[in-house]
Every structure is written in structure tokens, then in C-alpha cells.
N, C-alpha and C. Protein backbone atom coordinates (compact mmCIF):
# COMPACT_ATOMS: atom_id res chain seq x y z
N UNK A 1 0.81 -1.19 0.00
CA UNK A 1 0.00 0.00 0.00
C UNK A 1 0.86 1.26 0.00
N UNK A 2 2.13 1.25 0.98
CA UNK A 2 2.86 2.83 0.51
C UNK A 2 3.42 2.97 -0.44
N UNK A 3 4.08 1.96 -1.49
CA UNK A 3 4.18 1.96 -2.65
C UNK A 3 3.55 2.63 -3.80
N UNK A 4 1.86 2.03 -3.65
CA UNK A 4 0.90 2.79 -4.15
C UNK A 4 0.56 4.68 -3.73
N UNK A 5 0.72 4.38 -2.47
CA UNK A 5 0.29 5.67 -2.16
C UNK A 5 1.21 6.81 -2.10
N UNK A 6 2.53 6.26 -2.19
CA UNK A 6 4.06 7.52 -2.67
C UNK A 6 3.29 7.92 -3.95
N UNK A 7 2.96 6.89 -5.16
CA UNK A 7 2.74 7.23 -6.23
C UNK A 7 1.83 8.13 -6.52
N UNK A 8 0.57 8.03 -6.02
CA UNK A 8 -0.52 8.75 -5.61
C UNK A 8 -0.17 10.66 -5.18
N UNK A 9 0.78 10.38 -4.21
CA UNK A 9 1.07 11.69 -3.92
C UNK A 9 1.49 12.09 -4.54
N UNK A 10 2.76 11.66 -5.39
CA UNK A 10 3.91 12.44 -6.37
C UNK A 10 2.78 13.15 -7.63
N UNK A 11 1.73 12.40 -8.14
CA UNK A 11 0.70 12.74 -9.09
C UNK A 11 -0.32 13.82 -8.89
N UNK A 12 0.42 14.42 -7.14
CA UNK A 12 -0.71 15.48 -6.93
C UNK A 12 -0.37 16.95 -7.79
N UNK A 13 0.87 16.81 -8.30
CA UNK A 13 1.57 17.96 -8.86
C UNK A 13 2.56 18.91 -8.21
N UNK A 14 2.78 18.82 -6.76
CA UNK A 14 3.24 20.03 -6.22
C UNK A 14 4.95 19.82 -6.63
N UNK A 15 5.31 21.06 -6.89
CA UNK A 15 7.02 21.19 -7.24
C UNK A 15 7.73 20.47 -6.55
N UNK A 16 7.73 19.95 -4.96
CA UNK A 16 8.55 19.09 -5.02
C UNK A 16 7.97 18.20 -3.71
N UNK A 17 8.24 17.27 -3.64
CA UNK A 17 7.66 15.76 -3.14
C UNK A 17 8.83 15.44 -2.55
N UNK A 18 9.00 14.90 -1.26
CA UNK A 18 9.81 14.26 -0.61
C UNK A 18 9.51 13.28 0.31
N UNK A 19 9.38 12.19 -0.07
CA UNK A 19 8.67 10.96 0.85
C UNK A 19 9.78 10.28 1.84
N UNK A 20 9.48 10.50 3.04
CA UNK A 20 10.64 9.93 4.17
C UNK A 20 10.30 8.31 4.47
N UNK A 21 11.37 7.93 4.68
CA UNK A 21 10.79 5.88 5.13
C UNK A 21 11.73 5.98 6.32
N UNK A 22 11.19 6.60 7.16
CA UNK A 22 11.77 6.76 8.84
C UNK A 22 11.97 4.85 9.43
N UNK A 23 12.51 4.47 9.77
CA UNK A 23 12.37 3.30 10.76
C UNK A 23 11.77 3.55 12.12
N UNK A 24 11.57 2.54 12.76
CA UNK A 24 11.12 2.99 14.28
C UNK A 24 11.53 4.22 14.84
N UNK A 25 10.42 4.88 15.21
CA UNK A 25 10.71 6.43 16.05
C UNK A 25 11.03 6.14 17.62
N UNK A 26 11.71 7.18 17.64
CA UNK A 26 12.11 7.03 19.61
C UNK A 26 11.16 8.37 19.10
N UNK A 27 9.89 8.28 20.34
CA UNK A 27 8.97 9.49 20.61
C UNK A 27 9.44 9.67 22.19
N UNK A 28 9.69 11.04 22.32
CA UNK A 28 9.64 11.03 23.95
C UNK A 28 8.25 11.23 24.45
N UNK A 29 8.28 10.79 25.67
CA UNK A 29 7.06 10.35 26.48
C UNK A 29 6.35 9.35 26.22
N UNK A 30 6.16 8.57 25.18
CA UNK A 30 5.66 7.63 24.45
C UNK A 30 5.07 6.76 25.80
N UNK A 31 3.81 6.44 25.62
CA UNK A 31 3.41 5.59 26.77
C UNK A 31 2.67 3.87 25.82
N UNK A 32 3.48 3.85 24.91
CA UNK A 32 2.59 2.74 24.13
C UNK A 32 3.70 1.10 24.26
N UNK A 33 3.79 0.29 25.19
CA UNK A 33 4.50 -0.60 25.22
C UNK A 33 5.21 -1.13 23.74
N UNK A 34 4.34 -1.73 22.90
CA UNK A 34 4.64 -2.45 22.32
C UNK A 34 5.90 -1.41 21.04
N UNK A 35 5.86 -0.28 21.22
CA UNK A 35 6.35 0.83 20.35
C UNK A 35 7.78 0.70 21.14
N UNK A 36 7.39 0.52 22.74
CA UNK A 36 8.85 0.66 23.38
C UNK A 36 9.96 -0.52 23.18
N UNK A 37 8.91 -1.39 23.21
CA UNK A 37 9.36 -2.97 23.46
C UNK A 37 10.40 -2.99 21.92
N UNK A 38 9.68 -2.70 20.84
CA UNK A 38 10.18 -2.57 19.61
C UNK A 38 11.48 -1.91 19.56
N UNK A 39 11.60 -0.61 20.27
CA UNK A 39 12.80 0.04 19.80
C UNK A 39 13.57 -0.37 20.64
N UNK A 40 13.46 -1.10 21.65
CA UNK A 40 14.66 -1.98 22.48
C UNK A 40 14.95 -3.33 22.24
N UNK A 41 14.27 -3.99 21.60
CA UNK A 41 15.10 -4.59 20.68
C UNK A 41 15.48 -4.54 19.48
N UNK A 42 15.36 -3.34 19.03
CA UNK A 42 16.67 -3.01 17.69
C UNK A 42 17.34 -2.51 18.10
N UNK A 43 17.04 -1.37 19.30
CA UNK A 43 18.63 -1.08 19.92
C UNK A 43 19.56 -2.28 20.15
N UNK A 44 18.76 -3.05 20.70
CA UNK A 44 20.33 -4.45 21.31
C UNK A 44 20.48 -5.35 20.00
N UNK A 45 19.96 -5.38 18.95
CA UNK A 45 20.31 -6.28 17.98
C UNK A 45 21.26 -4.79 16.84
N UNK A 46 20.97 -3.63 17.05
CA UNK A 46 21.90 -3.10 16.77
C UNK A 46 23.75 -2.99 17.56
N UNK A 47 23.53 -3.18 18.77
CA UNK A 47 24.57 -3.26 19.64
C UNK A 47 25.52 -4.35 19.27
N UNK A 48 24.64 -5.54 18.29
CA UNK A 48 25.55 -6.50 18.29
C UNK A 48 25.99 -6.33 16.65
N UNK A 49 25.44 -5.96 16.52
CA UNK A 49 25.84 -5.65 14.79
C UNK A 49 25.03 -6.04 13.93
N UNK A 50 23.76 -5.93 14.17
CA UNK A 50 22.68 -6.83 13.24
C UNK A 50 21.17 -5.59 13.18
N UNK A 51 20.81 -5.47 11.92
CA UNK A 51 19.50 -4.78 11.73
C UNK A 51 19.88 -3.23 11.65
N UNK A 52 21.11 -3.03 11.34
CA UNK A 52 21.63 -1.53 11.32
C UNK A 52 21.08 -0.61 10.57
N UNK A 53 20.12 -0.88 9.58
CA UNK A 53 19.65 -0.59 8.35
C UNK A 53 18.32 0.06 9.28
N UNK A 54 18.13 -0.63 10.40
CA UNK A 54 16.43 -0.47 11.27
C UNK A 54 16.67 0.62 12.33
N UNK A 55 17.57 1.44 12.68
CA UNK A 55 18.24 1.91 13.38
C UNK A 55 17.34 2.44 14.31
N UNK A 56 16.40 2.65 15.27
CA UNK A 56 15.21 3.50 15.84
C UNK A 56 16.04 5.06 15.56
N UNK A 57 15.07 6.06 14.84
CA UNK A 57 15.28 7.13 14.71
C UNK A 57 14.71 8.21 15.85
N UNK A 58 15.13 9.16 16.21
CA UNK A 58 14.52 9.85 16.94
C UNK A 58 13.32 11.19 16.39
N UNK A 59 12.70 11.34 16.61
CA UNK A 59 10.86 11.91 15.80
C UNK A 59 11.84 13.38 16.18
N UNK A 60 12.65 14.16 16.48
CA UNK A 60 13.50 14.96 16.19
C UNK A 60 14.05 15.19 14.78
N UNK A 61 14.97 13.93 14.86
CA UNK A 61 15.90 13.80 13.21
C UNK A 61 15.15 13.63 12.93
N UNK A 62 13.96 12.92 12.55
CA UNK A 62 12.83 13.29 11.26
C UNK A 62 12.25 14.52 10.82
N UNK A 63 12.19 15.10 11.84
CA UNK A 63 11.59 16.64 11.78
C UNK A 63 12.91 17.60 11.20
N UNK A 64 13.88 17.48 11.82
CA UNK A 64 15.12 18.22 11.64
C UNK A 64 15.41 18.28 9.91
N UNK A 65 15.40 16.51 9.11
CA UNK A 65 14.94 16.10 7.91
C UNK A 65 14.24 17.13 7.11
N UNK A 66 13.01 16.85 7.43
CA UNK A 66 11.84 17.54 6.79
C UNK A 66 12.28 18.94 6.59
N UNK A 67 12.34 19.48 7.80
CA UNK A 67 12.85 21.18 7.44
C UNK A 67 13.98 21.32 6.98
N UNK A 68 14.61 21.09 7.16
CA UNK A 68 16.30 20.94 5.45
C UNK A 68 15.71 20.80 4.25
N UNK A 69 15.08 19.61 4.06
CA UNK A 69 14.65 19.40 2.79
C UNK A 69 14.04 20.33 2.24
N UNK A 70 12.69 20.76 3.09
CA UNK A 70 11.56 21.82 2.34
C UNK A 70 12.26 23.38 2.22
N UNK A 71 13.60 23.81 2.79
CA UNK A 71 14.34 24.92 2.76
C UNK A 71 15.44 24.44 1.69
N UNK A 72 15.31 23.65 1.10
CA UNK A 72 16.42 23.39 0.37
C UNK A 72 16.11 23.77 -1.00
N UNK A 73 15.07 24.29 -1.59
CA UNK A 73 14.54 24.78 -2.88
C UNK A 73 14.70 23.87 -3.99
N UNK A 74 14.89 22.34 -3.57
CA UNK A 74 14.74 21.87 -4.58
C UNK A 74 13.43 21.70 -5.27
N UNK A 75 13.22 20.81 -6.55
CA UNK A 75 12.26 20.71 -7.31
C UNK A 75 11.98 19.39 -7.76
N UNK A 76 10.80 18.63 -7.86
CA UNK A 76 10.77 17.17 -8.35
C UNK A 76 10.16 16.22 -6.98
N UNK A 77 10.61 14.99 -6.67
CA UNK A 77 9.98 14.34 -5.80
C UNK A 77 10.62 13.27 -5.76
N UNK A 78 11.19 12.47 -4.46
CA UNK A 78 12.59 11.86 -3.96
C UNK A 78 11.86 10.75 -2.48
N UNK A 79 12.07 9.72 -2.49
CA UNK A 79 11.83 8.96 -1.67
C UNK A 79 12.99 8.94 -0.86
N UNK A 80 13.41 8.97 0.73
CA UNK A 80 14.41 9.09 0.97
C UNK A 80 14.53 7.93 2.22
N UNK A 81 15.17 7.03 2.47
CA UNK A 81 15.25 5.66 3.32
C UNK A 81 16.15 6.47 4.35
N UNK A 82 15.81 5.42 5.15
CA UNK A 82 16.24 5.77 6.40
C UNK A 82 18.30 6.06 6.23
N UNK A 83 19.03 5.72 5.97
CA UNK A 83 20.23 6.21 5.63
C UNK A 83 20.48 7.94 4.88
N UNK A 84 19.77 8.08 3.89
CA UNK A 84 19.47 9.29 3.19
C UNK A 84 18.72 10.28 4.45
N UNK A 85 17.83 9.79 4.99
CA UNK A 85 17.63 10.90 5.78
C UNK A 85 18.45 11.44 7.12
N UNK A 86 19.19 10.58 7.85
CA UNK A 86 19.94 10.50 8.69
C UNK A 86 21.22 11.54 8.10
N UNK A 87 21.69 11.06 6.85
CA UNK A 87 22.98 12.16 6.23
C UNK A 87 22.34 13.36 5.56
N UNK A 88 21.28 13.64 5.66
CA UNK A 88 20.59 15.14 5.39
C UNK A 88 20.50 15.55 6.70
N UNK A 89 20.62 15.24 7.80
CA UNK A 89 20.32 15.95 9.03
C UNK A 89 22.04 15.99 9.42
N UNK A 90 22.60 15.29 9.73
CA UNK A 90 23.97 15.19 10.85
C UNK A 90 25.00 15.51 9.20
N UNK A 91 25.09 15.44 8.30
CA UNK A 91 25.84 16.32 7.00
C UNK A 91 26.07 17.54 7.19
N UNK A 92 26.80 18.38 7.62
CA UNK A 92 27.09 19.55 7.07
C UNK A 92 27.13 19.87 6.06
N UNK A 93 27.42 19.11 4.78
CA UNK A 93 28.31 19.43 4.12
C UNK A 93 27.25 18.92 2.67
N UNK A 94 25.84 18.32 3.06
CA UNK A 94 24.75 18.10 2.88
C UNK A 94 24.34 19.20 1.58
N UNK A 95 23.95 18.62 0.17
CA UNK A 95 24.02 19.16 -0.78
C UNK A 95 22.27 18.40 -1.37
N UNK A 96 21.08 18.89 -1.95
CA UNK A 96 20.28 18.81 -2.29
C UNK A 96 20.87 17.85 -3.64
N UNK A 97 20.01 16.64 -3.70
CA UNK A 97 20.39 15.46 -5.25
C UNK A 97 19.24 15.56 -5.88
N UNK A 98 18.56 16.09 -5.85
CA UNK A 98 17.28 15.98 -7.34
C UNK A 98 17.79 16.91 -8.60
């Protein structure tokens, strides 16, 4: 279904489209077990070297993301995985690719 529905959006027309594929969020305050339970064990299967790709992101760096991107004046529409968005936030040196 998000497959379909990236597509859906990109067809709405607006100049530029940027679809994020965040992995698990660290939310602070979060009172939902099974959300917690989740990001502690990718933390410890990250600790050992496994699922690095799943990294729990913090709902910060996603946001931090978003506003780079939409100040970045690019044009077009870019799906961006969890690696791509992580080096648009902590990059300095962070250069717009569309």
C-alpha cells in the first residue's frame, strides 16, 4: 500500500515531493508498550551488529529532515530511506540530489 500511495502523492503535482521511510521512532514520552518494546530490541540487535539498516530514529531527526529538505529549494519528488535521511540531518556538508 505505501508503494501505491508515494505514487498517488507524487501525481498530486506540487514542485517538489519528498517521501521519508523513517524506521522505528524514539517518541519522547511515548506511553505505548509495544512501540517501546520494539525500539529496544533493535537497539540491542543493533549493539551487536545486526539490523543496522532499522536503526530507531529519533521523531527529532525526522523533523530536523523535513525542514532541510523543504528549505532546500529543490524541485521534483525523492523517496528518501532511512540512511538518506539521517545524512541530510547530521551532514554539514549536505548538498540537495534531485
Amino acid at each position: 500500500m505505501k508503494g501505491r500511495l508515494d505514487e498517488d502523492v507524487q501525481r498530486l503535482g506540487y514542485p517538489a515531493i519528498f517521501i521519508l521511510r523513517p524506521p522505528s521512532l524514539i517518541r519522547k514520552g511515548s506511553d505505548r508498550f509495544g512501540e517501546k518494546a520494539g525500539v529496544a530490541m533493535l537497539k540491542a540487535l543493533n549493539a551487536i551488529g545486526l539490523m543496522r539498516s532499522w536503526k530507531p530514529m529519533p521523531t527529532a531527526e525526522v523533523a530536523a529532515a523535513m525542514i532541510r529538505l523543504s528549505k532546500s529549494g529543490e524541485t521534483g519528488s525523492a523517496r528518501l530511506p532511512t540512511a538518506s535521511m539521517r545524512n541530510v540531518v547530521v551532514n554539514p556538508l549536505w548538498q540537495p540530489f534531485l
